[in-house]
N, C-alpha and C. Protein backbone atom coordinates (compact mmCIF):
# COMPACT_ATOMS: atom_id res chain seq x y z
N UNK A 1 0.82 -1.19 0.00
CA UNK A 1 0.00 0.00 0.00
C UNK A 1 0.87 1.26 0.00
N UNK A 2 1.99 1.43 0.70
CA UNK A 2 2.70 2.47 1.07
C UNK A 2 3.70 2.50 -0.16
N UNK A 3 3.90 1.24 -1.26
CA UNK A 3 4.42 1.06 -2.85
C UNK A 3 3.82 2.04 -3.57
N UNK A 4 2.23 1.78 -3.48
CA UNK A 4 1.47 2.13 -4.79
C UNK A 4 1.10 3.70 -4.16
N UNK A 5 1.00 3.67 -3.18
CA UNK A 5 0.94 5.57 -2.57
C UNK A 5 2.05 6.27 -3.16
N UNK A 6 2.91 6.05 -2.89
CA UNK A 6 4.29 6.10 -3.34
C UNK A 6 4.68 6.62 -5.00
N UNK A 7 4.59 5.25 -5.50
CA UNK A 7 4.41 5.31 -6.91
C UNK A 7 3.12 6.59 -7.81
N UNK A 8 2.38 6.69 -7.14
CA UNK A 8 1.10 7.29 -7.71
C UNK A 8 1.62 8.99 -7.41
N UNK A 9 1.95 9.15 -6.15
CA UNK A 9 3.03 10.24 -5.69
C UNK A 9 3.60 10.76 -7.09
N UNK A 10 4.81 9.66 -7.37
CA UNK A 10 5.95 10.06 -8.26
C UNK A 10 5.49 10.19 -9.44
N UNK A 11 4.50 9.44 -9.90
CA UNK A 11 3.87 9.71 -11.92
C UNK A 11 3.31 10.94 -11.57
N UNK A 12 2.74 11.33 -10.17
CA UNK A 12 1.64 12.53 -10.88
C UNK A 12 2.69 13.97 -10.78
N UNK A 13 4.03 13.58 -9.70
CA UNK A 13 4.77 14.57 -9.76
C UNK A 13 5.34 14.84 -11.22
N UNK A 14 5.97 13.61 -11.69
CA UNK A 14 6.52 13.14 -12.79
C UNK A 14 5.88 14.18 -14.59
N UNK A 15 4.22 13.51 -14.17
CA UNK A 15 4.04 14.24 -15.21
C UNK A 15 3.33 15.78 -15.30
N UNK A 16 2.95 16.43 -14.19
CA UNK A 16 3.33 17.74 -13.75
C UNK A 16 4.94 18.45 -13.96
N UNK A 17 5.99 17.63 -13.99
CA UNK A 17 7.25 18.39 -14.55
C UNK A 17 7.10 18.40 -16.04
N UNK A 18 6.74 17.50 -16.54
CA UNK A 18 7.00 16.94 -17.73
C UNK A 18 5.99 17.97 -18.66
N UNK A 19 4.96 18.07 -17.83
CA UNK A 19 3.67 18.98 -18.41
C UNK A 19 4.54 20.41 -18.28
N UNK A 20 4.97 20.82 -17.29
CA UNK A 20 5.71 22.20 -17.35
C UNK A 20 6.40 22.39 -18.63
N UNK A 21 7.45 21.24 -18.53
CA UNK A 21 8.24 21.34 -19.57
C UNK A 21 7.71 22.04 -21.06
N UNK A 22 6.86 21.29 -21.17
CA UNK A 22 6.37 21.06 -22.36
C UNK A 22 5.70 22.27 -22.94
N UNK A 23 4.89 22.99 -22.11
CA UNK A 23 4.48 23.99 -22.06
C UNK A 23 5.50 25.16 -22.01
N UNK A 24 6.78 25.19 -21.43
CA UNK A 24 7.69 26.05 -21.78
C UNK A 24 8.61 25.78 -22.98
N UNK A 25 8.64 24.52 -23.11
CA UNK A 25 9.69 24.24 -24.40
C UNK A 25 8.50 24.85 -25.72
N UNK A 26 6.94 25.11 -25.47
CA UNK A 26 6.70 25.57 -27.03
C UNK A 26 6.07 27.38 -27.50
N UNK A 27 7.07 27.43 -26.32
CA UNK A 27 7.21 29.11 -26.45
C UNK A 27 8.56 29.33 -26.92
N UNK A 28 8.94 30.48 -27.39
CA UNK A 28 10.55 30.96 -27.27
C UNK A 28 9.85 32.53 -28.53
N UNK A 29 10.87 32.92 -26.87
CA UNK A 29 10.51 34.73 -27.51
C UNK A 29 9.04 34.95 -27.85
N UNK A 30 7.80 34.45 -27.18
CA UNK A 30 6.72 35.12 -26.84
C UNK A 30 5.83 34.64 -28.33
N UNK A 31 6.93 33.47 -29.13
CA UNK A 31 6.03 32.82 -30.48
C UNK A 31 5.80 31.66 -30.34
N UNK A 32 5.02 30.83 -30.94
CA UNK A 32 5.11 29.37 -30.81
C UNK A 32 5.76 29.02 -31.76
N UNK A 33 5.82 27.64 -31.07
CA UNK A 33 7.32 26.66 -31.76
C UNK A 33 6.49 25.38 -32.44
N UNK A 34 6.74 24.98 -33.39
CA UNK A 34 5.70 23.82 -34.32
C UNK A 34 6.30 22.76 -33.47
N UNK A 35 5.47 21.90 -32.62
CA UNK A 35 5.48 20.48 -31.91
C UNK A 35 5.95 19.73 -33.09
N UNK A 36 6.99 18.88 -33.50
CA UNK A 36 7.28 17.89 -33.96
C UNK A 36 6.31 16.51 -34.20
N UNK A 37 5.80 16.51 -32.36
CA UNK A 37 4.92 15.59 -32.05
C UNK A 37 3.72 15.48 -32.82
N UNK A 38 2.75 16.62 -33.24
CA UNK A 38 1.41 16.48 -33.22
C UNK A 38 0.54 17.03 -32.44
N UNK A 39 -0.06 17.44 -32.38
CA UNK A 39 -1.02 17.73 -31.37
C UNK A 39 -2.31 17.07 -31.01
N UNK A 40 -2.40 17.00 -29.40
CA UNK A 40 -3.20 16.02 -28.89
C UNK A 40 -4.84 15.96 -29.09
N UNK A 41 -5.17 15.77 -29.09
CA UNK A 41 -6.44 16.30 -29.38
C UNK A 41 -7.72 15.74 -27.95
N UNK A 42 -8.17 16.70 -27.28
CA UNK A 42 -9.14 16.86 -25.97
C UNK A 42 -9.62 15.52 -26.00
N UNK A 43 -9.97 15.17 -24.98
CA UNK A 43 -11.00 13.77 -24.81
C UNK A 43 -12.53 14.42 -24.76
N UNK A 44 -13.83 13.42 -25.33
CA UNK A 44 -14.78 14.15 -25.55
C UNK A 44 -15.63 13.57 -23.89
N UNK A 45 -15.50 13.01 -23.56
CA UNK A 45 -15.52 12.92 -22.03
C UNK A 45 -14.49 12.45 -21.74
N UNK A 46 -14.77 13.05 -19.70
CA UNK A 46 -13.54 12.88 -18.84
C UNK A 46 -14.01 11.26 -18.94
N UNK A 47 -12.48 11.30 -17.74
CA UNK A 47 -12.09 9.85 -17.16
C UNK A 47 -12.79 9.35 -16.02
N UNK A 48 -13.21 10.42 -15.69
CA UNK A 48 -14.15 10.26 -14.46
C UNK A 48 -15.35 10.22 -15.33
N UNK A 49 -16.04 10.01 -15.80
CA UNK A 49 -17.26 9.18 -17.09
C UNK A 49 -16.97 8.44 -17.37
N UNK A 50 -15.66 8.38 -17.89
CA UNK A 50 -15.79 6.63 -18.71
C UNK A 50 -14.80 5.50 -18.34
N UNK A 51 -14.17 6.15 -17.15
CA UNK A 51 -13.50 5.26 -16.23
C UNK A 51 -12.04 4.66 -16.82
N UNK A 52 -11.82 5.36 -18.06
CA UNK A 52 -10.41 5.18 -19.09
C UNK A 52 -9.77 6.70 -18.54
N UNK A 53 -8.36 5.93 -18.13
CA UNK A 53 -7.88 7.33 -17.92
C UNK A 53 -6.59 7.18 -18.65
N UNK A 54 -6.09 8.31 -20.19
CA UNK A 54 -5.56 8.56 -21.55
C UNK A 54 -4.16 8.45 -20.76
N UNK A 55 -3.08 7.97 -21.71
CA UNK A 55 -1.81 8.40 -21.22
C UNK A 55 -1.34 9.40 -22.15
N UNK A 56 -1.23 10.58 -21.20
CA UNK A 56 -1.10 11.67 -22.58
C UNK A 56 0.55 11.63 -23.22
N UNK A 57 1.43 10.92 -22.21
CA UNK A 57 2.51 10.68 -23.64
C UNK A 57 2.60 10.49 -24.54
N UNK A 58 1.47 8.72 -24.39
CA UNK A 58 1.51 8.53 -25.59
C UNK A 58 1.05 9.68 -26.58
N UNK A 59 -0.36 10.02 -26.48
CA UNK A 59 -0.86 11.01 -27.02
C UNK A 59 0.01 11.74 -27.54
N UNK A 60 0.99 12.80 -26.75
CA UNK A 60 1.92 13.09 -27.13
C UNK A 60 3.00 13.07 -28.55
N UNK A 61 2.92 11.37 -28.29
CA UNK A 61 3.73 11.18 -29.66
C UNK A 61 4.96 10.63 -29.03
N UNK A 62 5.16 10.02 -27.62
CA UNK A 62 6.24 9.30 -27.08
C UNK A 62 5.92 7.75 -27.40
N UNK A 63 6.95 6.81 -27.61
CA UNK A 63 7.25 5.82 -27.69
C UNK A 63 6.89 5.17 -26.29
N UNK A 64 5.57 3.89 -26.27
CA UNK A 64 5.58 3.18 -24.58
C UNK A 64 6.69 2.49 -24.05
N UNK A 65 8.03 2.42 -24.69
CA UNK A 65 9.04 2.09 -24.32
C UNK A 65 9.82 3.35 -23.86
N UNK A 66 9.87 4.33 -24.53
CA UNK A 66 10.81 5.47 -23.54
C UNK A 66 9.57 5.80 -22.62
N UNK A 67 8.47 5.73 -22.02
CA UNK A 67 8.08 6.26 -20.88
C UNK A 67 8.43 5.32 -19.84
N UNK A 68 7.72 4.04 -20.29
CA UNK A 68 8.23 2.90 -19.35
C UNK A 68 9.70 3.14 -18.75
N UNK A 69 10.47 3.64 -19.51
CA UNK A 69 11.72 3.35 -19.06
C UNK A 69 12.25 4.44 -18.40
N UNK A 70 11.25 5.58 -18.95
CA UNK A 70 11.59 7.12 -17.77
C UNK A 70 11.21 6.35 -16.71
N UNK A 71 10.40 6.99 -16.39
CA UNK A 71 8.87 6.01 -15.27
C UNK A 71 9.97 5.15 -14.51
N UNK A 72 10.65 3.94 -15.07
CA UNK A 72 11.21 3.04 -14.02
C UNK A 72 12.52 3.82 -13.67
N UNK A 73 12.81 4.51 -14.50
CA UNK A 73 14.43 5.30 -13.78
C UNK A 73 14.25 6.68 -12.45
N UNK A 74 12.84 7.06 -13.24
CA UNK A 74 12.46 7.70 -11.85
C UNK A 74 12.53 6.88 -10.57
N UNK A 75 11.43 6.17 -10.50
CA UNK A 75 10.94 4.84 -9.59
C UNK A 75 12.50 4.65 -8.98
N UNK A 76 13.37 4.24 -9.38
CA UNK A 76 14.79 3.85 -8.94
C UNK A 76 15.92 4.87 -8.51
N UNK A 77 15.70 5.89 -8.89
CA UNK A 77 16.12 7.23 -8.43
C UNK A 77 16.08 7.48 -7.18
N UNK A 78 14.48 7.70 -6.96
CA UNK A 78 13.48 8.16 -6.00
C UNK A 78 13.27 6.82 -4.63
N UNK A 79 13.17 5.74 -5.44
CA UNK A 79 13.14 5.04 -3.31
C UNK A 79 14.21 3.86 -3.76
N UNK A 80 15.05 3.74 -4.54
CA UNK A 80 16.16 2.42 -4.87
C UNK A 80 17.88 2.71 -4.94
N UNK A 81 17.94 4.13 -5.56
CA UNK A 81 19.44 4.31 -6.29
C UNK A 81 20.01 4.89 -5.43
N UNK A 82 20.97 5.58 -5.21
CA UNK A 82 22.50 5.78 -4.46
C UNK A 82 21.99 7.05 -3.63
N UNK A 83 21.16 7.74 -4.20
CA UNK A 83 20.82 9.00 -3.97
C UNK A 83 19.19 9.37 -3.28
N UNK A 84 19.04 7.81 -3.04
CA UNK A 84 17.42 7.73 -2.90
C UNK A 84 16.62 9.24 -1.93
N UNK A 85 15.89 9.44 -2.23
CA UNK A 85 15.44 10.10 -0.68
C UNK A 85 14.16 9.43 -0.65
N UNK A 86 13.80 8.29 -0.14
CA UNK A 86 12.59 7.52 0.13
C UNK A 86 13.45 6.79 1.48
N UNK A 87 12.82 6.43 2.35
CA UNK A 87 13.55 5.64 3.79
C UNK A 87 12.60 5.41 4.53
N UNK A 88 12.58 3.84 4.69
CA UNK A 88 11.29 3.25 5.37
C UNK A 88 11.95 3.46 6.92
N UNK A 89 10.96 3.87 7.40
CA UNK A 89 11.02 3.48 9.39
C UNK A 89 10.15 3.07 9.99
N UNK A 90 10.26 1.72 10.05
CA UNK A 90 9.77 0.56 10.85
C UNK A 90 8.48 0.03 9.79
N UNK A 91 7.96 -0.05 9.81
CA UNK A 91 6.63 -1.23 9.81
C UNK A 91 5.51 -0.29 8.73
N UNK A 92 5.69 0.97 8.92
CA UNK A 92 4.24 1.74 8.97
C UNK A 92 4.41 3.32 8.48
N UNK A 93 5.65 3.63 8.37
CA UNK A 93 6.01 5.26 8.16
C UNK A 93 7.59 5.12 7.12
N UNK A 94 7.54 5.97 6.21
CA UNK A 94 9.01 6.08 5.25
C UNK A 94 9.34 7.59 5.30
């Protein structure tokens, strides 16, 4: 439970940076910049209606292999790698 809290934590931080990004990388000097990607196009209902919730990378125009593999390098960063700042104490609290 304290995995998937965790995890759900880090994607929504994850793609809140990623959303920043993105949104600043398609400005420069107050013009827009032509997305390479494509552009996404709105869902005609939410996710909260139809109980599908979009991965807008893909959408995006990312490959499900480079997210997967962001996604797990975060994940390993964040509570596994050298530098972690995740630290379980005891039973019930990290």
């Amino acid at each position: 439970m304290k995995r998937l809290f965790s995890l759900t934590v880090l994607v929504f931080s994850l793609s809140m940076f990623c959303c920043v990004e993105a949104v600043s990388a398609t400005k420069k000097d107050g013009k827009d910049v032509a997305d390479q990607r494509g552009k996404m196009v709105p869902s005609k209902k939410g996710a909260y209606k139809t109980g599908k919730y979009r991965n807008v990378f893909l959408d995006a125009g990312y490959s499900k292999t480079d997210i997967d593999a962001k996604l797990a390098k975060a994940y390993y960063d964040v509570f596994e790698g050298p530098n972690k700042v995740y630290f379980e104490v005891g039973d019930s609290m990290g």
